[in-house]
N, C-alpha and C. Protein backbone atom coordinates (compact mmCIF):
# COMPACT_ATOMS: atom_id res chain seq x y z
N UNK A 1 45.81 2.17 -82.58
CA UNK A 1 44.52 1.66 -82.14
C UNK A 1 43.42 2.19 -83.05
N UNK A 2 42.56 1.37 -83.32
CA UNK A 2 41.24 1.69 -84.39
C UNK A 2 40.18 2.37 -82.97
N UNK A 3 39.83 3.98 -84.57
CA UNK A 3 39.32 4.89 -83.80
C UNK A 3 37.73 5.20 -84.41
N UNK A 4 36.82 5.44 -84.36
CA UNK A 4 35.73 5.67 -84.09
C UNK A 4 35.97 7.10 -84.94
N UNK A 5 35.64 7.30 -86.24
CA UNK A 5 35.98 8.71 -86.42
C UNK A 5 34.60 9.89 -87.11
N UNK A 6 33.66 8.84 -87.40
CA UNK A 6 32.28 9.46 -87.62
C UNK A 6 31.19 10.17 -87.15
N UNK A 7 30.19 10.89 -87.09
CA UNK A 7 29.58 11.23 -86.14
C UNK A 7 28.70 10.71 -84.93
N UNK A 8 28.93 10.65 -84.19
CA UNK A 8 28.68 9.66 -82.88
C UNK A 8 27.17 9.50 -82.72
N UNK A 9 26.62 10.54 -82.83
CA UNK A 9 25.02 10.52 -83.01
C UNK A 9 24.49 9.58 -84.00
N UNK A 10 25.39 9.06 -85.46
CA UNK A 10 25.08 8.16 -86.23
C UNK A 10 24.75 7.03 -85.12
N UNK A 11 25.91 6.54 -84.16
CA UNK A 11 25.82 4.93 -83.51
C UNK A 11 24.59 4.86 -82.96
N UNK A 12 24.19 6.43 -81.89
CA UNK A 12 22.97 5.84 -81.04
C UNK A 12 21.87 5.69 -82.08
N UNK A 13 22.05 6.76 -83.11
CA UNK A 13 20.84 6.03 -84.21
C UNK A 13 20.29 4.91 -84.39
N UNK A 14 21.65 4.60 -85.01
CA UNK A 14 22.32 3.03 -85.25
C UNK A 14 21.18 1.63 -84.46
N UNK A 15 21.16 1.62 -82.99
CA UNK A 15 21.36 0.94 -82.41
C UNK A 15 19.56 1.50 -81.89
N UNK A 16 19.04 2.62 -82.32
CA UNK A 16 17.10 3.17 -81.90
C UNK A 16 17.68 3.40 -80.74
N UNK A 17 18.45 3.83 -79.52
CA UNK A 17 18.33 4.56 -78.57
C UNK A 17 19.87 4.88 -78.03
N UNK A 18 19.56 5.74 -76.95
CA UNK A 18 20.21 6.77 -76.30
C UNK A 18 21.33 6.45 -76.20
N UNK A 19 22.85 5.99 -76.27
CA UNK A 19 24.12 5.46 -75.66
C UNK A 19 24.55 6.35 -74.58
N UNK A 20 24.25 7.55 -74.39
CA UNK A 20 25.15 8.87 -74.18
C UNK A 20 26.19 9.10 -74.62
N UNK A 21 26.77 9.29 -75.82
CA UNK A 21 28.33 9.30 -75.94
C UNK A 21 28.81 10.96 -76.32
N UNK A 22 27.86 11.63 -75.98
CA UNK A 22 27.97 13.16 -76.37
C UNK A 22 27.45 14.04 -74.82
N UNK A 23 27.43 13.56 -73.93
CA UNK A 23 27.77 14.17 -72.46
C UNK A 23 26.62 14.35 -72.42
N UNK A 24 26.53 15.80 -72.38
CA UNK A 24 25.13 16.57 -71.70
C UNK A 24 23.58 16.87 -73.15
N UNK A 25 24.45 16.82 -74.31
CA UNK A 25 23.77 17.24 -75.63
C UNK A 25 22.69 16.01 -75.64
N UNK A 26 22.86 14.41 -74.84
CA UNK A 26 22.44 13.34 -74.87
C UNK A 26 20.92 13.34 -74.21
N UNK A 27 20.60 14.54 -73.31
CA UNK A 27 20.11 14.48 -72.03
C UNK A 27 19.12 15.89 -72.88
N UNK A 28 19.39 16.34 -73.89
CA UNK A 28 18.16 17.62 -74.56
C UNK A 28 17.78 16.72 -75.68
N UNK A 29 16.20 18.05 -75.71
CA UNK A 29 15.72 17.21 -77.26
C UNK A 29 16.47 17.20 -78.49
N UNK A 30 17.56 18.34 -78.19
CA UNK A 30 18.94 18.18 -79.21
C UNK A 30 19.59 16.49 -79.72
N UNK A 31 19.27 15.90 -79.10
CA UNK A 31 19.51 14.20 -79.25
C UNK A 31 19.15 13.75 -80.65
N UNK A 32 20.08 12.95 -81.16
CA UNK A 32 19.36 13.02 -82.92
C UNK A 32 18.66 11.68 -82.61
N UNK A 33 18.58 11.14 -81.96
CA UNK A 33 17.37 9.48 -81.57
C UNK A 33 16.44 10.26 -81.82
N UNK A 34 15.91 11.54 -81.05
CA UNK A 34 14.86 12.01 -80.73
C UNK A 34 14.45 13.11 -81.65
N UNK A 35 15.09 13.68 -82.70
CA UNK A 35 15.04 14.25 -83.78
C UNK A 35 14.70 13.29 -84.68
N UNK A 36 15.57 12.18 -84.95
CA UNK A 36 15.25 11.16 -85.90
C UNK A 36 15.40 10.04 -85.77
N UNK A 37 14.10 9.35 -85.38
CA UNK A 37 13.95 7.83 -85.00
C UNK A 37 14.40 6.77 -85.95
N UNK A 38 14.82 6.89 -86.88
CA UNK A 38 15.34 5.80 -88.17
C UNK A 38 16.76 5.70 -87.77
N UNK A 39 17.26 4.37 -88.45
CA UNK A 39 18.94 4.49 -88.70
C UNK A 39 19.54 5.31 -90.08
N UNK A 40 20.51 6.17 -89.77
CA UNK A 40 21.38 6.80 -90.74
C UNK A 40 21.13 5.78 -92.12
N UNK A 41 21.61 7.16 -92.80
CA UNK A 41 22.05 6.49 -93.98
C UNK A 41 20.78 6.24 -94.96
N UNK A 42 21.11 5.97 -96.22
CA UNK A 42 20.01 6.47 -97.87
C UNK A 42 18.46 5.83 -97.28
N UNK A 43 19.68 4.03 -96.84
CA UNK A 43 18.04 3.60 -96.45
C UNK A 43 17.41 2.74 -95.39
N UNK A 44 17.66 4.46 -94.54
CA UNK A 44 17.50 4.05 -92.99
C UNK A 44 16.08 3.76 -92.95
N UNK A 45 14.80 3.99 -93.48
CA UNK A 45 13.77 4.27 -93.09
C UNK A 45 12.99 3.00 -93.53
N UNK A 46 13.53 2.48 -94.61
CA UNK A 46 13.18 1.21 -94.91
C UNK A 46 12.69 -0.08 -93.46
N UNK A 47 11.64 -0.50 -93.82
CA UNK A 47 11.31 -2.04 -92.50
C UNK A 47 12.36 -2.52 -92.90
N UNK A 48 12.59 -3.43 -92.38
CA UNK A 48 13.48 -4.47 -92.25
C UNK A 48 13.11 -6.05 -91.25
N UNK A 49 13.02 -6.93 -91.52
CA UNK A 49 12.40 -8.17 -91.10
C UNK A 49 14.31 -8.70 -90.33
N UNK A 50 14.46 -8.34 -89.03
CA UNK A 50 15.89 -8.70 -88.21
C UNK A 50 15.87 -9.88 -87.81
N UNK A 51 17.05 -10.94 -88.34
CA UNK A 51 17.23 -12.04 -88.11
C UNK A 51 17.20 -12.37 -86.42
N UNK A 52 17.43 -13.54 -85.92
CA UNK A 52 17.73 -13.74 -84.42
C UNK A 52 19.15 -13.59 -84.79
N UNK A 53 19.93 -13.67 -85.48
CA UNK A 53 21.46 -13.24 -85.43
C UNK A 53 22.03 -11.72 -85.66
N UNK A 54 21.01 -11.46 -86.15
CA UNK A 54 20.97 -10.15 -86.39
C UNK A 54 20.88 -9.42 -85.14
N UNK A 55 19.92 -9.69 -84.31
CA UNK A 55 19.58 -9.22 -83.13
C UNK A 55 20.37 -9.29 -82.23
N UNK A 56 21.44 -10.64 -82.00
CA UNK A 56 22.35 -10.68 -80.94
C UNK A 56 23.70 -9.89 -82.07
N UNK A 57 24.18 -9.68 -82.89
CA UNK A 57 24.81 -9.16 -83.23
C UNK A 57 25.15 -7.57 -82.72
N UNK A 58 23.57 -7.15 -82.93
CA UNK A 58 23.20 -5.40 -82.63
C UNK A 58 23.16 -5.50 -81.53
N UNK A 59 23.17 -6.52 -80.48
CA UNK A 59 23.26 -6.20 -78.99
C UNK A 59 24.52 -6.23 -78.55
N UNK A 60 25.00 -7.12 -79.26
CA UNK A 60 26.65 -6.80 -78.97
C UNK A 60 27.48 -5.86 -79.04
N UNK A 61 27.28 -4.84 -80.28
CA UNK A 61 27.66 -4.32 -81.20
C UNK A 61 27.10 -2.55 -80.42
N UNK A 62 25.92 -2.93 -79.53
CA UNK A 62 25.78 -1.59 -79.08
C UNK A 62 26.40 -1.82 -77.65
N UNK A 63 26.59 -2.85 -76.90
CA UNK A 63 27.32 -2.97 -76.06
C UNK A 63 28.87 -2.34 -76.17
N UNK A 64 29.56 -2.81 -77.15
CA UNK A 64 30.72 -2.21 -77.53
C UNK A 64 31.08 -0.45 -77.57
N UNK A 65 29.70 -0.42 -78.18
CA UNK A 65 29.79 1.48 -78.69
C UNK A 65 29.54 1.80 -77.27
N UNK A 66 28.35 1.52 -76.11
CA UNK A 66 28.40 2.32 -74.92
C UNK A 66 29.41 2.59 -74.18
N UNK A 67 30.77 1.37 -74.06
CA UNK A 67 31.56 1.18 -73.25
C UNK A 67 33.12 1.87 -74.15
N UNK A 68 33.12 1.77 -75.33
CA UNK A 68 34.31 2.45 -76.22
C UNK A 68 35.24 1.35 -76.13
N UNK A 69 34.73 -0.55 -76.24
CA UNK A 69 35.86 -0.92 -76.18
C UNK A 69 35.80 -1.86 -78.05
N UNK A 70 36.83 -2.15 -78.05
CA UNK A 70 37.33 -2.97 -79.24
C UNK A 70 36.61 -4.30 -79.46
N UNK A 71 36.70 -5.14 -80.44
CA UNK A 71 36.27 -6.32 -80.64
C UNK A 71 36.87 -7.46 -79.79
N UNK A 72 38.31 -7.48 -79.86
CA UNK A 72 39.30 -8.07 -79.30
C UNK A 72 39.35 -7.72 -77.86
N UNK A 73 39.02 -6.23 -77.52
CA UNK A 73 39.34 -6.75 -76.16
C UNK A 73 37.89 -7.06 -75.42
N UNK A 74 36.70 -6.91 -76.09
CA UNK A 74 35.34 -7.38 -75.89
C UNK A 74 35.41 -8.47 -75.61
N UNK A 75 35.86 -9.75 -76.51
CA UNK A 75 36.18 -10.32 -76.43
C UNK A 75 36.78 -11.40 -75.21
N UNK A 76 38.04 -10.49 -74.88
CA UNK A 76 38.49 -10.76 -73.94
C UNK A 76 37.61 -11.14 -72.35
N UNK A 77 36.51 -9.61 -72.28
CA UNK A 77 35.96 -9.85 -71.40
C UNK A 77 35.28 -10.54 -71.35
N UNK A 78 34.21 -10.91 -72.44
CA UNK A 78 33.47 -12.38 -72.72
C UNK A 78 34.09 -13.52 -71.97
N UNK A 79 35.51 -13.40 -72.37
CA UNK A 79 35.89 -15.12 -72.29
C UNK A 79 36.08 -15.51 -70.63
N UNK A 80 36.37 -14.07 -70.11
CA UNK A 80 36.96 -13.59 -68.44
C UNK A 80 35.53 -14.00 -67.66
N UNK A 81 34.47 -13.62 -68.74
CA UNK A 81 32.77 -13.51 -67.58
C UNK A 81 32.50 -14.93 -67.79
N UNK A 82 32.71 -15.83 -68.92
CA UNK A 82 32.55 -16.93 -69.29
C UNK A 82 33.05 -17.67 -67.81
N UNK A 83 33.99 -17.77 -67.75
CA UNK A 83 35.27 -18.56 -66.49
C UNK A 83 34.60 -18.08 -65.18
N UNK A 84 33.84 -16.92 -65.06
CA UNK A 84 33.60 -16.83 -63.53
C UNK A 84 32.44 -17.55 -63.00
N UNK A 85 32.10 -17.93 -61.80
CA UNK A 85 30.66 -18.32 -61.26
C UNK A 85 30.11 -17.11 -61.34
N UNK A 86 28.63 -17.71 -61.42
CA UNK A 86 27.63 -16.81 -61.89
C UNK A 86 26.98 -17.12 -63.17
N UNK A 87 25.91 -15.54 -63.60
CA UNK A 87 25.44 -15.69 -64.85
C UNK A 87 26.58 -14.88 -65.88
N UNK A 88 27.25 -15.52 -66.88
CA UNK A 88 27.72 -15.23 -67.53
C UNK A 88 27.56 -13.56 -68.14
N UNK A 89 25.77 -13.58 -68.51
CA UNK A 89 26.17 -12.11 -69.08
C UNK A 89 25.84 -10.94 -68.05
N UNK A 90 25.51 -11.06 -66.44
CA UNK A 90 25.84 -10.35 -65.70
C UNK A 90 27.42 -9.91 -65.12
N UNK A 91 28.33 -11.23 -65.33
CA UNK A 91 29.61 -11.19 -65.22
C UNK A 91 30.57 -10.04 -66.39
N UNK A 92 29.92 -10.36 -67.53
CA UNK A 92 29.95 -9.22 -68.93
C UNK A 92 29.60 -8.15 -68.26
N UNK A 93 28.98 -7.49 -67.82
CA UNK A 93 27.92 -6.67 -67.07
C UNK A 93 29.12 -5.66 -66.35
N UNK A 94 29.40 -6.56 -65.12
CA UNK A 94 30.09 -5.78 -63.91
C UNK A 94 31.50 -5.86 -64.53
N UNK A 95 32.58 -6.45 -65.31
CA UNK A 95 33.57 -6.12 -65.85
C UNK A 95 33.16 -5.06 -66.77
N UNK A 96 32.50 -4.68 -67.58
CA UNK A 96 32.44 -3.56 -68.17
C UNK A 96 32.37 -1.93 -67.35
N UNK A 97 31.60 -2.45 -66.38
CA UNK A 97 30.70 -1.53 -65.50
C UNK A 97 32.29 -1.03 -64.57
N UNK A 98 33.25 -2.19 -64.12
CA UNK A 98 34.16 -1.89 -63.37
C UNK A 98 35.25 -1.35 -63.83
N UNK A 99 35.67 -0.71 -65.39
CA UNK A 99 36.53 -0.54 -65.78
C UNK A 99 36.64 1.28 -65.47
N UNK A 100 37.93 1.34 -64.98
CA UNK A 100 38.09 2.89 -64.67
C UNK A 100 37.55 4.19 -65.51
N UNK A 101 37.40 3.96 -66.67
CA UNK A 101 36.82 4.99 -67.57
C UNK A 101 35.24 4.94 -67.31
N UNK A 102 34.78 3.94 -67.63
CA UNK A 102 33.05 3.59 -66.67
C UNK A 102 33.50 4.76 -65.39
N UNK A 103 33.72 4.50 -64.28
CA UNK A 103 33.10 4.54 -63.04
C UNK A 103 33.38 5.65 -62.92
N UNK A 104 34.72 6.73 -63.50
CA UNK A 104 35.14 8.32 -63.87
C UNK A 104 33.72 8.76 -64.11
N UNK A 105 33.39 8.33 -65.30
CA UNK A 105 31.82 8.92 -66.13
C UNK A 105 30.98 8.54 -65.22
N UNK A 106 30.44 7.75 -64.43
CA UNK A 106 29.77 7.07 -63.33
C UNK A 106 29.48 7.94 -62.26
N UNK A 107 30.94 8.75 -61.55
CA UNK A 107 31.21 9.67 -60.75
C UNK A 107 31.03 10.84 -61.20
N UNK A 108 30.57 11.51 -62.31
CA UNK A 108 30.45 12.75 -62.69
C UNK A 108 31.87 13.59 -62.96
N UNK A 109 32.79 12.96 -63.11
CA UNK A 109 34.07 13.52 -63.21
C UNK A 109 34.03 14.10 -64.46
N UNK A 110 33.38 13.00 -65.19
CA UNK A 110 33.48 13.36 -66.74
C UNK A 110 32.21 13.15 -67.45
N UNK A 111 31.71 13.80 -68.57
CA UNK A 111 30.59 14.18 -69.20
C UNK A 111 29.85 12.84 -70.32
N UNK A 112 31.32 11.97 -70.93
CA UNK A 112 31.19 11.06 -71.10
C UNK A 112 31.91 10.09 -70.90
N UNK A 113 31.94 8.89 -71.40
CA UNK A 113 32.78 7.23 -71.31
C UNK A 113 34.19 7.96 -71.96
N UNK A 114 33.80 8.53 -73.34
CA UNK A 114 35.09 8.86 -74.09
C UNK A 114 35.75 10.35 -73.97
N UNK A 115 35.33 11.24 -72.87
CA UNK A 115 35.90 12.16 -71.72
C UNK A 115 36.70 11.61 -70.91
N UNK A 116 36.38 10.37 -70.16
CA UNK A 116 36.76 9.87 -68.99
C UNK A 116 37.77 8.97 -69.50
N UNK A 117 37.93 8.52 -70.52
CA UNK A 117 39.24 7.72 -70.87
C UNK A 117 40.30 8.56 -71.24
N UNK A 118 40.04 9.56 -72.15
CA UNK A 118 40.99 10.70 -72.29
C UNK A 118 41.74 10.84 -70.95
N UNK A 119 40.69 11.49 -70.06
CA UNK A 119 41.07 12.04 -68.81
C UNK A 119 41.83 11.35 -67.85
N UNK A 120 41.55 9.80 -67.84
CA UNK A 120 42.25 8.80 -67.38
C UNK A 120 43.65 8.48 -67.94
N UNK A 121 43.62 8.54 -69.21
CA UNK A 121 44.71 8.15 -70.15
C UNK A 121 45.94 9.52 -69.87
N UNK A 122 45.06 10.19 -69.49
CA UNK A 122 46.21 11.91 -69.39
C UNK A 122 46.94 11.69 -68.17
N UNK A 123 46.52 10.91 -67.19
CA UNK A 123 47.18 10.97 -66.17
C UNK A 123 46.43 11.73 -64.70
N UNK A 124 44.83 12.27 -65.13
CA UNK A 124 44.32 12.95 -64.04
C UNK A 124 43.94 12.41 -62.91
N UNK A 125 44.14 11.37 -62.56
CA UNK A 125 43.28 10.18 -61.44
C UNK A 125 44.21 9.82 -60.66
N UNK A 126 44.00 9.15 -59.33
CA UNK A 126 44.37 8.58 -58.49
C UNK A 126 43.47 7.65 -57.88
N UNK A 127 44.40 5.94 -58.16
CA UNK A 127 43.30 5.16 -57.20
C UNK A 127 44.16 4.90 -55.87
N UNK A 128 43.58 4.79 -55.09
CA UNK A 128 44.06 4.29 -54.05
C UNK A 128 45.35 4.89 -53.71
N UNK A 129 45.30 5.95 -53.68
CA UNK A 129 46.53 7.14 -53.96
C UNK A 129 47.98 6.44 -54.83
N UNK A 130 47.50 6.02 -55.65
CA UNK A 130 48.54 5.69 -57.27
C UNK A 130 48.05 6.21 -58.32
N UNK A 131 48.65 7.53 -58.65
CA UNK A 131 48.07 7.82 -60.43
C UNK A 131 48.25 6.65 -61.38
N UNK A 132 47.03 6.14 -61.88
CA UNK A 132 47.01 5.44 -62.95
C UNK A 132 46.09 6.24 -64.35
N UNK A 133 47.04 5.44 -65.64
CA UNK A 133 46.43 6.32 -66.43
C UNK A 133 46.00 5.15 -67.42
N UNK A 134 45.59 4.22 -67.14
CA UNK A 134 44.99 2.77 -67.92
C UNK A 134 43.63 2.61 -67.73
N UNK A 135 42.59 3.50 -68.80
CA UNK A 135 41.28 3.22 -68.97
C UNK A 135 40.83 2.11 -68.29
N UNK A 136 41.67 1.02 -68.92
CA UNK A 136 40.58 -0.34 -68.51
C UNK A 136 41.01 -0.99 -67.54
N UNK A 137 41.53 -0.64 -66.63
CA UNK A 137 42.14 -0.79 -65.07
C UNK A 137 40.63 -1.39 -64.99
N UNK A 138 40.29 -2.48 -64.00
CA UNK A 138 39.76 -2.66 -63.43
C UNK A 138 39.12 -2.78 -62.03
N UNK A 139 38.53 -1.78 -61.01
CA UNK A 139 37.98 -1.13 -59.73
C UNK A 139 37.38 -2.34 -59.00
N UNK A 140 38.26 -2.69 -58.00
CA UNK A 140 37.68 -3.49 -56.66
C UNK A 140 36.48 -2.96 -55.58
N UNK A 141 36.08 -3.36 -55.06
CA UNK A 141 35.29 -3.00 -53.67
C UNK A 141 36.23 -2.27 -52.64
N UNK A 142 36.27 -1.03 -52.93
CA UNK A 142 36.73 -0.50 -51.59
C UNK A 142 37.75 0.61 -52.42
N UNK A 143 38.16 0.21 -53.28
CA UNK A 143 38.94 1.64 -54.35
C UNK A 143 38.21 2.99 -53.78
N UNK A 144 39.62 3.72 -53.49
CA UNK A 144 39.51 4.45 -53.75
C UNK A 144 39.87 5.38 -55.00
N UNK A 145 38.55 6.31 -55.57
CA UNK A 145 39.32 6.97 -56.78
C UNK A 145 38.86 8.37 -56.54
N UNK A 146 39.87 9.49 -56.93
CA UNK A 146 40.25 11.14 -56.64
C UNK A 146 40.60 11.63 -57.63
N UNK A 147 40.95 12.90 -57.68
CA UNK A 147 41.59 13.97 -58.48
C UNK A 147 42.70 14.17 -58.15
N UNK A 148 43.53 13.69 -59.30
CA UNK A 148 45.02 14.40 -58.62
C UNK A 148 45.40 15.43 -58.47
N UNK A 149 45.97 16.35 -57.46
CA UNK A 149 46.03 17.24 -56.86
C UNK A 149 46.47 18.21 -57.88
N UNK A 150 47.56 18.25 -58.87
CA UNK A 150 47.69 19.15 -59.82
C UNK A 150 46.40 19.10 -61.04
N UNK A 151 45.39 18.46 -61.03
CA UNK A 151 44.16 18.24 -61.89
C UNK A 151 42.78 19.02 -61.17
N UNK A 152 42.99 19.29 -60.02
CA UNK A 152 41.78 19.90 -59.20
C UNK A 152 41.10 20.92 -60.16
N UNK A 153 42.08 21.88 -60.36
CA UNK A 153 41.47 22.73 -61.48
C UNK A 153 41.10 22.66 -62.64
N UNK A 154 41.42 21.32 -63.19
CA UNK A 154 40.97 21.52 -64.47
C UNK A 154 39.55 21.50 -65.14
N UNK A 155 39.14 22.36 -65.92
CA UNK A 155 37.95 23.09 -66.41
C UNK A 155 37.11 22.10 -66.39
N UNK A 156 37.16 20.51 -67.36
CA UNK A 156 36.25 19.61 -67.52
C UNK A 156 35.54 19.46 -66.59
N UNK A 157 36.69 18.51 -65.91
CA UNK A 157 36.29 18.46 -64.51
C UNK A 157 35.72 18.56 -63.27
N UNK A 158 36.12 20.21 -63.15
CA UNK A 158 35.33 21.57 -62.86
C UNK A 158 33.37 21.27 -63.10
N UNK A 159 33.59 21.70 -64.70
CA UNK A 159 32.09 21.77 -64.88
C UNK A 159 31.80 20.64 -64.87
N UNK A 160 31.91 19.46 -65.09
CA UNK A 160 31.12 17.99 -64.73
C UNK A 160 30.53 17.95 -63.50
N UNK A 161 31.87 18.29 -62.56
CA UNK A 161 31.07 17.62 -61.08
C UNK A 161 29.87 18.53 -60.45
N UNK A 162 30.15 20.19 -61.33
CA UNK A 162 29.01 21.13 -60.55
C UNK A 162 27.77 20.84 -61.16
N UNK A 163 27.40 19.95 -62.29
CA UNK A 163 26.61 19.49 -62.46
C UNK A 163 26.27 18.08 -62.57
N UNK A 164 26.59 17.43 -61.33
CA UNK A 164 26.92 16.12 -60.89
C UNK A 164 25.56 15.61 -60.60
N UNK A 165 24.69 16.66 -59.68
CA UNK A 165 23.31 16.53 -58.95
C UNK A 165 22.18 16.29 -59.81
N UNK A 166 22.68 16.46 -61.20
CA UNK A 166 21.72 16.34 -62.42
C UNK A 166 21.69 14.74 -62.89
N UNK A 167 23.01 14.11 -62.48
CA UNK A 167 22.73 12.99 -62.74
C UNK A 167 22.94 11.98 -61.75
N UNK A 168 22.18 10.85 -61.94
CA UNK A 168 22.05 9.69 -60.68
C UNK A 168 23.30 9.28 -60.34
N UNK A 169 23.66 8.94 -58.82
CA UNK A 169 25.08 8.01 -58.77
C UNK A 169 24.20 6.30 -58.59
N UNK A 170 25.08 5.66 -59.27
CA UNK A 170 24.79 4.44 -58.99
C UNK A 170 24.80 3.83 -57.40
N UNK A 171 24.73 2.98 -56.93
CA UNK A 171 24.31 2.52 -55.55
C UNK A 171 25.31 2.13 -55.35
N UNK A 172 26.14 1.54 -56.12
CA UNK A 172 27.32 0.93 -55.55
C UNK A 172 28.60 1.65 -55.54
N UNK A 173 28.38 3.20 -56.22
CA UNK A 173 29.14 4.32 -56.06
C UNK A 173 28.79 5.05 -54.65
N UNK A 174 30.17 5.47 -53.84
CA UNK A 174 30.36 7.28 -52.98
C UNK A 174 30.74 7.94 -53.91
N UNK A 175 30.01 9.14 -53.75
CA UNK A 175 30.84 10.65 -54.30
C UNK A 175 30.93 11.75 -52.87
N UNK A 176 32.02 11.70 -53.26
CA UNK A 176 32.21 13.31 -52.25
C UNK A 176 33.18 14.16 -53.31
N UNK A 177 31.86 15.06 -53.46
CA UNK A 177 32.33 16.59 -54.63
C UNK A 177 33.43 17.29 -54.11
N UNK A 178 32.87 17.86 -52.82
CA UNK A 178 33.88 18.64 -52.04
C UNK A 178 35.31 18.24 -51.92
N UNK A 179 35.32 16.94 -51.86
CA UNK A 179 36.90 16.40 -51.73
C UNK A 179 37.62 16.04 -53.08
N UNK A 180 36.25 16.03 -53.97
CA UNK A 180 36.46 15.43 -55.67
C UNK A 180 37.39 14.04 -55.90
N UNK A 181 36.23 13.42 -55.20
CA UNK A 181 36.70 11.53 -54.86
C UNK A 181 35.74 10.74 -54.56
N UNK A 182 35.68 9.67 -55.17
CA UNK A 182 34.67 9.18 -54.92
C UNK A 182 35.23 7.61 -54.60
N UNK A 183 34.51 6.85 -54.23
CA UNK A 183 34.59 5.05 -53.57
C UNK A 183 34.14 4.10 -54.65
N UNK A 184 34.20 2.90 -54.14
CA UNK A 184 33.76 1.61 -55.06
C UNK A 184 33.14 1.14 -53.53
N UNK A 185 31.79 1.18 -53.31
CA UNK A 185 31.16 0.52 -52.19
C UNK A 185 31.06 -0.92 -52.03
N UNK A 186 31.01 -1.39 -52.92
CA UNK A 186 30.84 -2.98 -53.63
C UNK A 186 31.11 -2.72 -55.19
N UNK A 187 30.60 -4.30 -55.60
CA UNK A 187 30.70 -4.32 -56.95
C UNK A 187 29.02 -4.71 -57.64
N UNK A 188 29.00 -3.86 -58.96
CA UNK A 188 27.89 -3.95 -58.57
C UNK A 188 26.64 -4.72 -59.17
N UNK A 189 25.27 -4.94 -58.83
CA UNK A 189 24.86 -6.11 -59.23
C UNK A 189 23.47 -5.66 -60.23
N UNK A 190 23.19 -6.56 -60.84
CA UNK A 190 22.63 -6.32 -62.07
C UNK A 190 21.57 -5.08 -61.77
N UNK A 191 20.87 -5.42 -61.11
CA UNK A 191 19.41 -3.81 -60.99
C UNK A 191 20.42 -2.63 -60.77
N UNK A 192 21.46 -2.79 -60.51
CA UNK A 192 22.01 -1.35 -59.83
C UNK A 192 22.88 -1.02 -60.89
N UNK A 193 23.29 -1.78 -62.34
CA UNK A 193 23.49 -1.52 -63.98
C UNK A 193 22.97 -0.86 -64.66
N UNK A 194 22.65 0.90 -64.65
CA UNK A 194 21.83 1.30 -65.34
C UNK A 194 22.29 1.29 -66.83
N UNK A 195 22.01 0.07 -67.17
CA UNK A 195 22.19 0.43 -68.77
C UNK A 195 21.38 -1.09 -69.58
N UNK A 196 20.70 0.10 -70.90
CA UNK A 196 19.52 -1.12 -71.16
C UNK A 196 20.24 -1.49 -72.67
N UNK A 197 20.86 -2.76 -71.69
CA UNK A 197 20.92 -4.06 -72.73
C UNK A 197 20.64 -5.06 -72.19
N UNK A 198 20.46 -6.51 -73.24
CA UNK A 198 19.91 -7.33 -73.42
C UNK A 198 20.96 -8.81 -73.54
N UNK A 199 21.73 -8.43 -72.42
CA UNK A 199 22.38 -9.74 -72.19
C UNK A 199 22.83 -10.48 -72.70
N UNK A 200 21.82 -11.61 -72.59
CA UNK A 200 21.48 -12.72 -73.06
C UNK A 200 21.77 -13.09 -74.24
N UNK A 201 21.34 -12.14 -75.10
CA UNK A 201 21.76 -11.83 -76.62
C UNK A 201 22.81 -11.86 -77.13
N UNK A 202 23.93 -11.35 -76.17
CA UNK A 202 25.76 -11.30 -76.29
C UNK A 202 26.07 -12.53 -76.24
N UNK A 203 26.14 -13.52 -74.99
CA UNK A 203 26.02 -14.28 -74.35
C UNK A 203 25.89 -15.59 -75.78
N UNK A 204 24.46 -15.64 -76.49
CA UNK A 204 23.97 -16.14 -77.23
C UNK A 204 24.91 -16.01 -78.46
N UNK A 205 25.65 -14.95 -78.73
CA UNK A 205 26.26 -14.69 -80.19
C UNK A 205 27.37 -15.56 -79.91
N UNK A 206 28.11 -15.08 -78.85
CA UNK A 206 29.32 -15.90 -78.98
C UNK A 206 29.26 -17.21 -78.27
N UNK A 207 28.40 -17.80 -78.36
CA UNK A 207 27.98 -19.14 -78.14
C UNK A 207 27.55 -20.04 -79.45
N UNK A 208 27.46 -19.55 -80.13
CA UNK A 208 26.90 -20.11 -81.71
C UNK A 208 27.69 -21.33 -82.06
């Protein structure tokens, strides 16, 4: 599988704002957005006059980097939100939003998207009391998801959730720390998506 092997702070550059893909370092003025507002590279600082293709490109393209998924299987979900009723790029939206590595990081289990797939992929989870270890499992209304009982202790883990209260749960998330498990209340709907992208723009690219 094609891996992401550069410095991660380059992407949110990349893209002028925040992705979180570095946990807690995302959340200080340690943040290189906020150290350095340009994109990487000789000639980041240069204007640049951005096409309208250009624009749905970079919306796509930072869509991809928030969530850690591939072209192909991006893709995939495109074609899945395409087929459903509804607005297409809210349907993009809540399949991204519903994939088990999301809602881990969501729940404070894990620090980031690419913590929580590790952690998933290792075998630490239980939905609905079945260890699954498939990132992109996709979470119904009413899932339950936990710590598997030989994982309780583990350190990440550990320190994520004791600093759980630092960050928001979404609305359509339960957490219960104490039991280190949390719910799928519903599924969830666009205002309750905290994440700022621009839809429409995706939507628009692969419509061309």
């Amino acid at each position: 599988m094609a891996r992401y092997k550069d410095a991660r702070c380059r992407q949110c550059r990349r893209e002028g704002t925040r992705l979180f893909l570095k946990g807690d370092r995302c959340y200080t003025p340690k943040c290189a957005v906020e150290r350095r507002t340009y994109p990487p590279g000789q000639h980041g600082q240069r204007r640049r006059k951005v096409s309208d293709y250009g624009l749905q490109l970079r919306e796509k393209q930072k869509l991809r980097t928030i969530y850690g998924v591939l072209e192909r299987q991006f893709r995939r979900y495109f074609e899945q939100a395409e087929r459903r009723p509804g607005v297409t790029g809210e349907n993009l939206l809540q399949l991204l939003e519903r994939r088990l590595d999301n809602v881990v990081y969501r729940l404070s289990f894990a620090g980031s998207r690419s913590q929580a797939r590790q952690l998933v992929a290792h075998g630490h989870f239980l939905v609905n009391g079945r260890q699954l270890n498939v990132p992109s499992y996709i979470v119904r209304a009413g899932d339950l998801i936990e710590v598997g009982a030989g994982s309780k202790q583990a350190e990440p883990i550990q320190v994520n959730l004791s600093a759980a209260g630092s960050r928001r749960l979404p609305e359509w998330l339960e957490l219960e720390p104490a039991q280190m498990r949390g719910r799928v209340m519903s599924l969830p709907r666009r205002e309750q998506m905290e994440v700022e992208a621009q839809e429409q723009l995706v939507v628009e690219y692969y419509s061309r």
